[in-house]
C-alpha atoms as a PDB file:
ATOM      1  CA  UNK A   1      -6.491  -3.742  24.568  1.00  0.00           C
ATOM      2  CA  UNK A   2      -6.064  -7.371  23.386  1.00  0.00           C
ATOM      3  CA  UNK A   3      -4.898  -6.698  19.866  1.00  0.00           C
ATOM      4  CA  UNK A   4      -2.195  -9.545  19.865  1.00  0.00           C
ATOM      5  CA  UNK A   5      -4.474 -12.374  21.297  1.00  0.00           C
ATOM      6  CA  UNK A   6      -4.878 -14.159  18.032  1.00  0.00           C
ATOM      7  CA  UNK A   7      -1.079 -13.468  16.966  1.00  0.00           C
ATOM      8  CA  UNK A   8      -0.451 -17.462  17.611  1.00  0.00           C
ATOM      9  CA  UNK A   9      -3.340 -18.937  15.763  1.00  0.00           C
ATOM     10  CA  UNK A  10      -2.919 -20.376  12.347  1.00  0.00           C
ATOM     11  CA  UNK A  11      -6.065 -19.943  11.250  1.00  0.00           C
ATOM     12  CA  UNK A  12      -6.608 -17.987   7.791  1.00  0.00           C
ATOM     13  CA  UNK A  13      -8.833 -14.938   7.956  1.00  0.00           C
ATOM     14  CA  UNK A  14     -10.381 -16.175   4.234  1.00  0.00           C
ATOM     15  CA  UNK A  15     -12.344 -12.469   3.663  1.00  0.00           C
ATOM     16  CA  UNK A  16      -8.980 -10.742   4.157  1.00  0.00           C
ATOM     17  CA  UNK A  17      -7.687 -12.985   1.738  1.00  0.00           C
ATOM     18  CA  UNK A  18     -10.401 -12.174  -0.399  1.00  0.00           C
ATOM     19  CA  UNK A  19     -10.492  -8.532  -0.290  1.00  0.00           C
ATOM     20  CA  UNK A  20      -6.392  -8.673  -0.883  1.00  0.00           C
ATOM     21  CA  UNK A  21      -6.927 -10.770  -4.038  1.00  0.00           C
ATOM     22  CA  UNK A  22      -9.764  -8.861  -5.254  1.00  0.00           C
ATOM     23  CA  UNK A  23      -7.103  -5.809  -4.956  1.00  0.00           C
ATOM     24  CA  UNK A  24      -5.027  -7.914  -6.319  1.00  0.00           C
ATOM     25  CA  UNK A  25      -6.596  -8.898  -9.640  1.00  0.00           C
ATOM     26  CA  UNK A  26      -8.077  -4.682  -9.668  1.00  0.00           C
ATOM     27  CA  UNK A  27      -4.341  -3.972  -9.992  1.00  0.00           C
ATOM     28  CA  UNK A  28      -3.098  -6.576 -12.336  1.00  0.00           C
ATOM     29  CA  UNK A  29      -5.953  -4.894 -14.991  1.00  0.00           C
ATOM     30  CA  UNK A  30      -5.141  -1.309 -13.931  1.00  0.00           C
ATOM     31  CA  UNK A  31      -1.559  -1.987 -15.186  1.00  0.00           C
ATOM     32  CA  UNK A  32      -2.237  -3.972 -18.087  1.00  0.00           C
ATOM     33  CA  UNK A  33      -4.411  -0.705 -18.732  1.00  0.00           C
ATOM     34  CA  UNK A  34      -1.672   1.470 -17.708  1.00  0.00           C
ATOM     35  CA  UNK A  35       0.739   0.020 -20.060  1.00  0.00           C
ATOM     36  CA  UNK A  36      -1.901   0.127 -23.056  1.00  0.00           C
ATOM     37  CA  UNK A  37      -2.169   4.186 -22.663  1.00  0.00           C
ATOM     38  CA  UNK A  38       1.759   4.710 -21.275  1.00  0.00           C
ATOM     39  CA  UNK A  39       3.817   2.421 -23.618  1.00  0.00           C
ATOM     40  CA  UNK A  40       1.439   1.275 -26.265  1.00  0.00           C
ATOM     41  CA  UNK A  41       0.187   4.797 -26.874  1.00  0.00           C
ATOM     42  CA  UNK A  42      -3.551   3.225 -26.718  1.00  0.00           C
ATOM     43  CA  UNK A  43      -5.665   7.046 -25.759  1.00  0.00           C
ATOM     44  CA  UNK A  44      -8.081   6.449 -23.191  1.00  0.00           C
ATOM     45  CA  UNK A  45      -9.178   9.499 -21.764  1.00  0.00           C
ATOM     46  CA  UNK A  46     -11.026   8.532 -18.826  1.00  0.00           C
ATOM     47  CA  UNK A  47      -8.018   6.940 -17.143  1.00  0.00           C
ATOM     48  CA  UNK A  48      -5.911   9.616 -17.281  1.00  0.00           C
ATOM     49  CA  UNK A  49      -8.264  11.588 -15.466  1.00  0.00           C
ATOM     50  CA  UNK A  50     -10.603  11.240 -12.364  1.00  0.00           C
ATOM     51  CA  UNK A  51     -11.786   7.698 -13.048  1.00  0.00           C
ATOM     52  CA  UNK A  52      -8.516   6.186 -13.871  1.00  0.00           C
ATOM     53  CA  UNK A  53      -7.430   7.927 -10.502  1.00  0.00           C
ATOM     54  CA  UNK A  54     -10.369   6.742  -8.199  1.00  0.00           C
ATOM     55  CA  UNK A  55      -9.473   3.074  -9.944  1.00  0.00           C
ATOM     56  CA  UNK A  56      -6.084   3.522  -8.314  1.00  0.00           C
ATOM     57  CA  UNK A  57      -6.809   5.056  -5.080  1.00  0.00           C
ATOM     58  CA  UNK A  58      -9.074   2.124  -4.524  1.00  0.00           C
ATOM     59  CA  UNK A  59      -6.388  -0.446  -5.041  1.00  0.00           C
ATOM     60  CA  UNK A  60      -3.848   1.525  -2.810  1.00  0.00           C
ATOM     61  CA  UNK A  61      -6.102   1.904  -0.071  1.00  0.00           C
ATOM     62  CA  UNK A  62      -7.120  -1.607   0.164  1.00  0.00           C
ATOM     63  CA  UNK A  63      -3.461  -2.729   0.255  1.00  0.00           C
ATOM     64  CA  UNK A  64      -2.758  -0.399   2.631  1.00  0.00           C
ATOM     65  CA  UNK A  65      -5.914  -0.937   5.551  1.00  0.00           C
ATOM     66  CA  UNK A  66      -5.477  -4.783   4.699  1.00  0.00           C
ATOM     67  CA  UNK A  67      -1.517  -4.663   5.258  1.00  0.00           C
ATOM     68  CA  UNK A  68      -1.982  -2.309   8.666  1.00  0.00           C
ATOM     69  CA  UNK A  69      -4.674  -4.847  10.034  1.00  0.00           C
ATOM     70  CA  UNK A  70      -2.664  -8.050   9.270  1.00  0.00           C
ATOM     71  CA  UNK A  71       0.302  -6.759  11.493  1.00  0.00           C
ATOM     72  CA  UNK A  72      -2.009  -7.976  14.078  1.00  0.00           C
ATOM     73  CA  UNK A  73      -1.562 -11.944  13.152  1.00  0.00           C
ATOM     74  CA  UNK A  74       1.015 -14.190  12.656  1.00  0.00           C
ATOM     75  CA  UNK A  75       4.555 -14.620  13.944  1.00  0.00           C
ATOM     76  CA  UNK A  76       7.604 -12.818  12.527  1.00  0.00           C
ATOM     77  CA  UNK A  77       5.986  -9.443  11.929  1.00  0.00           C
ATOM     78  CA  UNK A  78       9.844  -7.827  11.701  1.00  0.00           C
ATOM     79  CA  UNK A  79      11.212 -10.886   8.901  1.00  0.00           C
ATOM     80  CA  UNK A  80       7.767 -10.094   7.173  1.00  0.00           C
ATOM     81  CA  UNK A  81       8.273  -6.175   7.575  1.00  0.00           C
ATOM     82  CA  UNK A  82      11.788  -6.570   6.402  1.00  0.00           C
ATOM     83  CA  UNK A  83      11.000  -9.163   3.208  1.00  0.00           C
ATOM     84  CA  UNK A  84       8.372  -7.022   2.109  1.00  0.00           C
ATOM     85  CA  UNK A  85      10.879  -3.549   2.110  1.00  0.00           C
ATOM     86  CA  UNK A  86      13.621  -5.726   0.361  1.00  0.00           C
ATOM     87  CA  UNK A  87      11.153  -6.614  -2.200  1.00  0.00           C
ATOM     88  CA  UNK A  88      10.392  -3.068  -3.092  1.00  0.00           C
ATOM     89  CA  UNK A  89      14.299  -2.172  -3.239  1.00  0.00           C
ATOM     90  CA  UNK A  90      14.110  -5.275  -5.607  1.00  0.00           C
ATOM     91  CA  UNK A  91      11.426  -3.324  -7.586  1.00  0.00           C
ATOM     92  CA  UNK A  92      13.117   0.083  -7.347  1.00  0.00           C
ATOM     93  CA  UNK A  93      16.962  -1.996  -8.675  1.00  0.00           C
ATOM     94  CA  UNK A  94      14.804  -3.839 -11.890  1.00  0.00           C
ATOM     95  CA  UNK A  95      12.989  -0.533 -12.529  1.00  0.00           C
ATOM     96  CA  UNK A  96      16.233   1.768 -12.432  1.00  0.00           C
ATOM     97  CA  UNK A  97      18.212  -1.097 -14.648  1.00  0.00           C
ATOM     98  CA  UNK A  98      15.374  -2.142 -17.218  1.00  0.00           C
ATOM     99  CA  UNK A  99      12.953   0.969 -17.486  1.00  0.00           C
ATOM    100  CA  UNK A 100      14.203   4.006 -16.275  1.00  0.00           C
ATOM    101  CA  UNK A 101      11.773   5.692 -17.788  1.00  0.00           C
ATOM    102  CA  UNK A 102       9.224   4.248 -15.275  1.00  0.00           C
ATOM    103  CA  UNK A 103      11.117   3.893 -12.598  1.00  0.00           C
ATOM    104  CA  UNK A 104       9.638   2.709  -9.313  1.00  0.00           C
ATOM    105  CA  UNK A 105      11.258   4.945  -6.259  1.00  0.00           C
ATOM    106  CA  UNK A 106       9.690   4.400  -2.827  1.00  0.00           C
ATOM    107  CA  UNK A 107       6.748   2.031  -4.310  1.00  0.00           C
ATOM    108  CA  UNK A 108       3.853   0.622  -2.375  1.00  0.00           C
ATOM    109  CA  UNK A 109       5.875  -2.488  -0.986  1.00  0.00           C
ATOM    110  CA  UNK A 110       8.507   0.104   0.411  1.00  0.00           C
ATOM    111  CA  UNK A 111       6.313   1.754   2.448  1.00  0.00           C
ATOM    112  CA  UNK A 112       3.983  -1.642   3.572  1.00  0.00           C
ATOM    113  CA  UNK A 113       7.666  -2.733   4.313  1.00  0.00           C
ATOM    114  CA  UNK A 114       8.606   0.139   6.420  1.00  0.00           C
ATOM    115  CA  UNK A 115       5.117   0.630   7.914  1.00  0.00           C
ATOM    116  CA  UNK A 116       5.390  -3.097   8.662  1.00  0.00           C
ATOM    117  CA  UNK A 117       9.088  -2.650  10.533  1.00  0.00           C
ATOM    118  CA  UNK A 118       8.004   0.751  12.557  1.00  0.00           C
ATOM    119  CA  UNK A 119       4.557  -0.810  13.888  1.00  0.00           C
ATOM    120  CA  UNK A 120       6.802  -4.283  15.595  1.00  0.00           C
ATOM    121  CA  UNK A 121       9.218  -1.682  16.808  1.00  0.00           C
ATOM    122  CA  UNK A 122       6.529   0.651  17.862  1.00  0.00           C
ATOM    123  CA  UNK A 123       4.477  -2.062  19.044  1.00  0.00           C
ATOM    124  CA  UNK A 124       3.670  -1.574  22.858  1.00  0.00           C
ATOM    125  CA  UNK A 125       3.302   1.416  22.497  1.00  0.00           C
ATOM    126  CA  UNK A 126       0.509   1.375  19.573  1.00  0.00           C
ATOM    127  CA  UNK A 127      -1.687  -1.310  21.911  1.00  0.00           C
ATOM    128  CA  UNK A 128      -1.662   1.530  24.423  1.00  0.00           C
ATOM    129  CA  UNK A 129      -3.942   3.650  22.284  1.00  0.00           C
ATOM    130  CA  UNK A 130      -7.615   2.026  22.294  1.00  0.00           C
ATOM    131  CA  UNK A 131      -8.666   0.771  19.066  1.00  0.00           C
ATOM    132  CA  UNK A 132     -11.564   3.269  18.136  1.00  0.00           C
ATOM    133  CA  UNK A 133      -9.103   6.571  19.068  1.00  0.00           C
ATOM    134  CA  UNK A 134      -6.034   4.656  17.146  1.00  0.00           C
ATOM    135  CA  UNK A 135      -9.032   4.646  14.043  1.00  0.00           C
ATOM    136  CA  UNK A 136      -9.890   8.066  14.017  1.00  0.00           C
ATOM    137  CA  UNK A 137      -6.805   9.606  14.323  1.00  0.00           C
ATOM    138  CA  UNK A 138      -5.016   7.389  11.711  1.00  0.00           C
ATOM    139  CA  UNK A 139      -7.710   8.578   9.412  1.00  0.00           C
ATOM    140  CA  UNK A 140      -7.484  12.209  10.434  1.00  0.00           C
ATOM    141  CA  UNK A 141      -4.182  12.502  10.634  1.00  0.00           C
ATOM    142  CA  UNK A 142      -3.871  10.821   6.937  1.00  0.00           C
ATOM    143  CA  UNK A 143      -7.059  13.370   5.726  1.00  0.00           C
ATOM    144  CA  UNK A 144      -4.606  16.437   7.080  1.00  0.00           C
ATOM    145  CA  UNK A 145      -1.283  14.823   5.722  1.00  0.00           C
ATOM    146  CA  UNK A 146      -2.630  14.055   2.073  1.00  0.00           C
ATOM    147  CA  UNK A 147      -1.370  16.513  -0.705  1.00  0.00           C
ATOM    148  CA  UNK A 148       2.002  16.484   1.491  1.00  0.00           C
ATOM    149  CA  UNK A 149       4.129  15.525  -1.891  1.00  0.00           C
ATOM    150  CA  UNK A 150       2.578  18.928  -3.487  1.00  0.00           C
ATOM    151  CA  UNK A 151       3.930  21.164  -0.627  1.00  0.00           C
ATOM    152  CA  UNK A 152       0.169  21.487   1.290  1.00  0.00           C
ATOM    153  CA  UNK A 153      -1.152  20.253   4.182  1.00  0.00           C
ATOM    154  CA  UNK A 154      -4.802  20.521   5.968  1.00  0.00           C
ATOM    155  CA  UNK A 155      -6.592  20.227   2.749  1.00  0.00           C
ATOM    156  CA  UNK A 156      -4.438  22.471   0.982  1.00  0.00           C
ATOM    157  CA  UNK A 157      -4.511  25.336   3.301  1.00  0.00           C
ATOM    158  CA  UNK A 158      -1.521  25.346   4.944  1.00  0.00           C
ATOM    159  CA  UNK A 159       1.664  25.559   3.321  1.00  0.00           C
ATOM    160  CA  UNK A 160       4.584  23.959   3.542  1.00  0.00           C
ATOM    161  CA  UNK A 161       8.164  25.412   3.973  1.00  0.00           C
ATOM    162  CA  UNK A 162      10.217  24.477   0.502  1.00  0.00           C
ATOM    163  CA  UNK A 163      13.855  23.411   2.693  1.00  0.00           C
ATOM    164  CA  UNK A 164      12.140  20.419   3.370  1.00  0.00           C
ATOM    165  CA  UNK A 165      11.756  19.026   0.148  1.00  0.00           C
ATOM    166  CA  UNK A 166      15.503  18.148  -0.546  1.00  0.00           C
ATOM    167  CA  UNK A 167      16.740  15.189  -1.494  1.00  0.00           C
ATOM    168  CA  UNK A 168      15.621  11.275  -1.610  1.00  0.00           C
ATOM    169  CA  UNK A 169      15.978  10.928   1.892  1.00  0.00           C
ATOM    170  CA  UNK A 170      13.415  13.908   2.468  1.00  0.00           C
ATOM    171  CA  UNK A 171      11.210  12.045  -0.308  1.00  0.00           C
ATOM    172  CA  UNK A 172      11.171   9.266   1.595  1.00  0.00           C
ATOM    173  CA  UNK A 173       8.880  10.636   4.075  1.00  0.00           C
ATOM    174  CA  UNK A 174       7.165  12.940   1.302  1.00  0.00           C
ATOM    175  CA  UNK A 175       8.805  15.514   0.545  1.00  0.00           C
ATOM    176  CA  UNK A 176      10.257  15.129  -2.773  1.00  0.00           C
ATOM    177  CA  UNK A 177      12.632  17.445  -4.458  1.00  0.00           C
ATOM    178  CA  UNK A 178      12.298  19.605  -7.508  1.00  0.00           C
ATOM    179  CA  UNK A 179      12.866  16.565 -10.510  1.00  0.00           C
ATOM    180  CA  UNK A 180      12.043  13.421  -8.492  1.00  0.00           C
ATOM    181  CA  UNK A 181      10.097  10.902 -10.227  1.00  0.00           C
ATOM    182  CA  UNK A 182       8.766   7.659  -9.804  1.00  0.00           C
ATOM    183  CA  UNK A 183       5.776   6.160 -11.093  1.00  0.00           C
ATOM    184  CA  UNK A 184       4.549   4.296  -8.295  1.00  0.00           C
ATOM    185  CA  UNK A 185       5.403   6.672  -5.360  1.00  0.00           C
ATOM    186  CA  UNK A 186       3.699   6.263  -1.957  1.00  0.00           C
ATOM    187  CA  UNK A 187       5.987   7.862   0.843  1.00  0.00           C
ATOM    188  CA  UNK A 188       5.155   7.507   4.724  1.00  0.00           C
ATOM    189  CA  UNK A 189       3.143  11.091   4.361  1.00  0.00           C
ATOM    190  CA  UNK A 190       0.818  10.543   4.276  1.00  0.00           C
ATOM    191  CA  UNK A 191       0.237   7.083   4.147  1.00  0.00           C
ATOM    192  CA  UNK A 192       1.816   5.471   7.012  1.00  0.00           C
ATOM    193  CA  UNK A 193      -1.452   6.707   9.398  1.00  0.00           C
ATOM    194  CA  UNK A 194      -3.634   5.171   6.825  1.00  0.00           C
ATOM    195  CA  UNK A 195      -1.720   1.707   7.770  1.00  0.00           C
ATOM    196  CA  UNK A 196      -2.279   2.962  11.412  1.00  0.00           C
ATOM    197  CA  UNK A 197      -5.829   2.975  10.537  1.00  0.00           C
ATOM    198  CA  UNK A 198      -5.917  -0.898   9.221  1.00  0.00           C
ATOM    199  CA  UNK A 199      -3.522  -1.468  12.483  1.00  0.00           C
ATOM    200  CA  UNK A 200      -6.650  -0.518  14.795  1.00  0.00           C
ATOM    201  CA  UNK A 201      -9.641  -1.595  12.361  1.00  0.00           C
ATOM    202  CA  UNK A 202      -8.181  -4.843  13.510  1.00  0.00           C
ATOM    203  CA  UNK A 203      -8.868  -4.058  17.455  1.00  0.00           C
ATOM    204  CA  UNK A 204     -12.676  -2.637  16.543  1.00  0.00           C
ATOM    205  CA  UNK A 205     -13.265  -6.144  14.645  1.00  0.00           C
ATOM    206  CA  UNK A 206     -12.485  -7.816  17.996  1.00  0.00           C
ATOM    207  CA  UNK A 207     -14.395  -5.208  20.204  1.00  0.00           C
ATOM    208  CA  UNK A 208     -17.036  -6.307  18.619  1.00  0.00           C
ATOM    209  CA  UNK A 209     -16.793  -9.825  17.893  1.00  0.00           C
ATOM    210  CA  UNK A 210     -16.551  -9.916  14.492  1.00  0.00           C
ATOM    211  CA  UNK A 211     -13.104 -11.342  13.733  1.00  0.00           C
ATOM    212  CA  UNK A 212     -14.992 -14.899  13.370  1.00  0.00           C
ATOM    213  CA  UNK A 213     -17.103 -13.549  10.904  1.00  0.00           C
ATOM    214  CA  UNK A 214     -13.524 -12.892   8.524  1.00  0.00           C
ATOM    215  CA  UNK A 215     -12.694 -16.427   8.830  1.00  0.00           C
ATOM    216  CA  UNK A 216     -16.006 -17.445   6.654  1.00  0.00           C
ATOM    217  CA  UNK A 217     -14.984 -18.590   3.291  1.00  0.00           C
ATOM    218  CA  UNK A 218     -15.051 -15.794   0.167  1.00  0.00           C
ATOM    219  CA  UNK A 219     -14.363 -16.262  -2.712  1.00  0.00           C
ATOM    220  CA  UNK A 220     -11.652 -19.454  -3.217  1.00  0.00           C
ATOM    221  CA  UNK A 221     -10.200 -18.317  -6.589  1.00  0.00           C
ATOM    222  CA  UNK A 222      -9.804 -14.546  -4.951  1.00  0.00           C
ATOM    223  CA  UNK A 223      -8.762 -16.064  -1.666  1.00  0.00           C
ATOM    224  CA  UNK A 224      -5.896 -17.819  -3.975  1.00  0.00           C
ATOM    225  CA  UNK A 225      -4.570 -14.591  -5.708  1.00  0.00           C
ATOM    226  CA  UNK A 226      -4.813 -12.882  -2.742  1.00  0.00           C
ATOM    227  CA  UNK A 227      -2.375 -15.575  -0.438  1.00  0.00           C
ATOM    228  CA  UNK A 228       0.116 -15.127  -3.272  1.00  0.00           C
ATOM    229  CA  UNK A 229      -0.496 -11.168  -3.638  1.00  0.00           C
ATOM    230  CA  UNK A 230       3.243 -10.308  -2.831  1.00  0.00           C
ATOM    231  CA  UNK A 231       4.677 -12.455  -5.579  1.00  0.00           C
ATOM    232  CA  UNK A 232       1.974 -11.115  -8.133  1.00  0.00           C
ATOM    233  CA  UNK A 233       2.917  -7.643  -7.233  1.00  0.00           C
ATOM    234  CA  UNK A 234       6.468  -8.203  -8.160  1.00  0.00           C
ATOM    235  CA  UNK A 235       6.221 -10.257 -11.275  1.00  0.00           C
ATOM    236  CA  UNK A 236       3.054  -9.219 -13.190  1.00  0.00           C
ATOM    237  CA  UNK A 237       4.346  -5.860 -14.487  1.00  0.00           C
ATOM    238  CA  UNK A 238       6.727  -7.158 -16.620  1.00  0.00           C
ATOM    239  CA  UNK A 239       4.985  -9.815 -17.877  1.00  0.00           C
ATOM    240  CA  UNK A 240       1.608  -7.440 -18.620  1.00  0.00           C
ATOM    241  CA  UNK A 241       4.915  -4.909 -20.046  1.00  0.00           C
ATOM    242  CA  UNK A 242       6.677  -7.752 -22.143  1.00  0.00           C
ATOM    243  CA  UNK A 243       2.527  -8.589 -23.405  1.00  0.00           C
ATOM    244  CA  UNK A 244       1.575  -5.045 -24.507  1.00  0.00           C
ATOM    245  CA  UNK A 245       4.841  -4.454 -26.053  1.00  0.00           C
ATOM    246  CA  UNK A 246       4.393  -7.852 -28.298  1.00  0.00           C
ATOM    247  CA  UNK A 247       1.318  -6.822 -29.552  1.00  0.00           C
ATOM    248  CA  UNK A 248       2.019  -3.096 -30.291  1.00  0.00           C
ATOM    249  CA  UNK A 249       4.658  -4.633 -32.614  1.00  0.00           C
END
């Protein structure tokens, strides 16, 4: 496998770009939304069910695959890896200070972070595993994985024993004790194999000669947001939270 042959090059990969900024912007409006119907007390009744779920999924996944198949470029994977996880415990200290109430305990950029940290460490082994196998059983073993928080696994059919839901540490991994609570919560169960998945997406792209086709111009503006997406993660929520607060007064 030759996943690491464009590691050196400095040339941006403008549809990634795109597709992170387009996530980007999706989740600036989701939590200007979110903080309409959670602190303003606006009643929309669609995004508290399926729809406002689906919205979400869609912005967490994209993060996610995009994250797991840009470990594959640039230099510095660990300082990024690490950067990242410190800005999530910076997330997690402003949320537990500020707004307790909507605290942020093992958020999105904790897990990129992490996911970021175990795939350098991890990393010869992971090119070991061709790129179409690495696919399918990221997504397969994420499929299996998912409800993990709610004590099931393999669709809901198995199970799972209640001593391993604990404590925090446990929750890191996903399973979270009776009373934990965050409202961004995305533990390595099951997501961690969906970052696997992005990880090897990258090494099908280059079976098949398509990585020049990602280095085509998108969108500018979304290729923009989507360059900067780290630092709009951490400071748009309390701007968008300071906003909807001014005008419900």
């Amino acid at each position: 496998m030759m996943y690491m042959k464009e590691e050196m090059s400095l040339e941006r990969y403008h549809i990634i770009d795109g597709v992170r900024g387009l996530a980007a912007a999706s989740m600036v409006l989701y939590h200007f939304v979110w903080d309409l119907v959670y602190m303003a007390g606006v009643r929309l009744d669609w995004f508290a069910g399926l729809a406002g779920r689906l919205w979400q999924m869609s912005i967490c996944v994209t993060f996610i695959l995009v994250s797991g198949f840009c470990q594959n470029l640039g230099r510095r994977r660990l300082r990024r890896g690490l950067t990242v996880f410190l800005c999530g415990g910076a997330v997690t200290a402003a949320t537990l200070i500020f707004m307790p109430e909507n605290r942020i305990v093992f958020g999105v950029l904790t897990l990129l972070g992490s996911c970021m940290i175990l795939a350098t460490v991890l990393d010869d082994f992971l090119r070991r595993v061709p790129a179409v196998a690495g696919f399918v059983i990221g997504v397969l073993l994420f499929s299996l994985t998912y409800g993990v928080e709610n004590n099931t696994a393999v669709f809901g059919l198995v199970k799972l024993p209640t001593w391993l839901y604990r404590n925090y540490f446990t929750a890191f991994f996903g399973f979270k004790p009776a009373g934990f609570y965050s409202t961004d919560y995305y533990p390595l169960l099951p997501w961690a194999f969906l970052f696997a998945a992005g990880y090897y997406l990258y090494g099908i792209f280059e079976g098949l000669g398509l990585l020049n086709l990602l280095k085509r111009r998108f969108l500018p503006p979304l290729e923009c947001i989507g360059r900067r997406a780290l630092w709009i993660y951490m400071l748009h929520q309390p701007v968008l939270a300071g906003l909807v607060l001014a005008l419900s007064k």
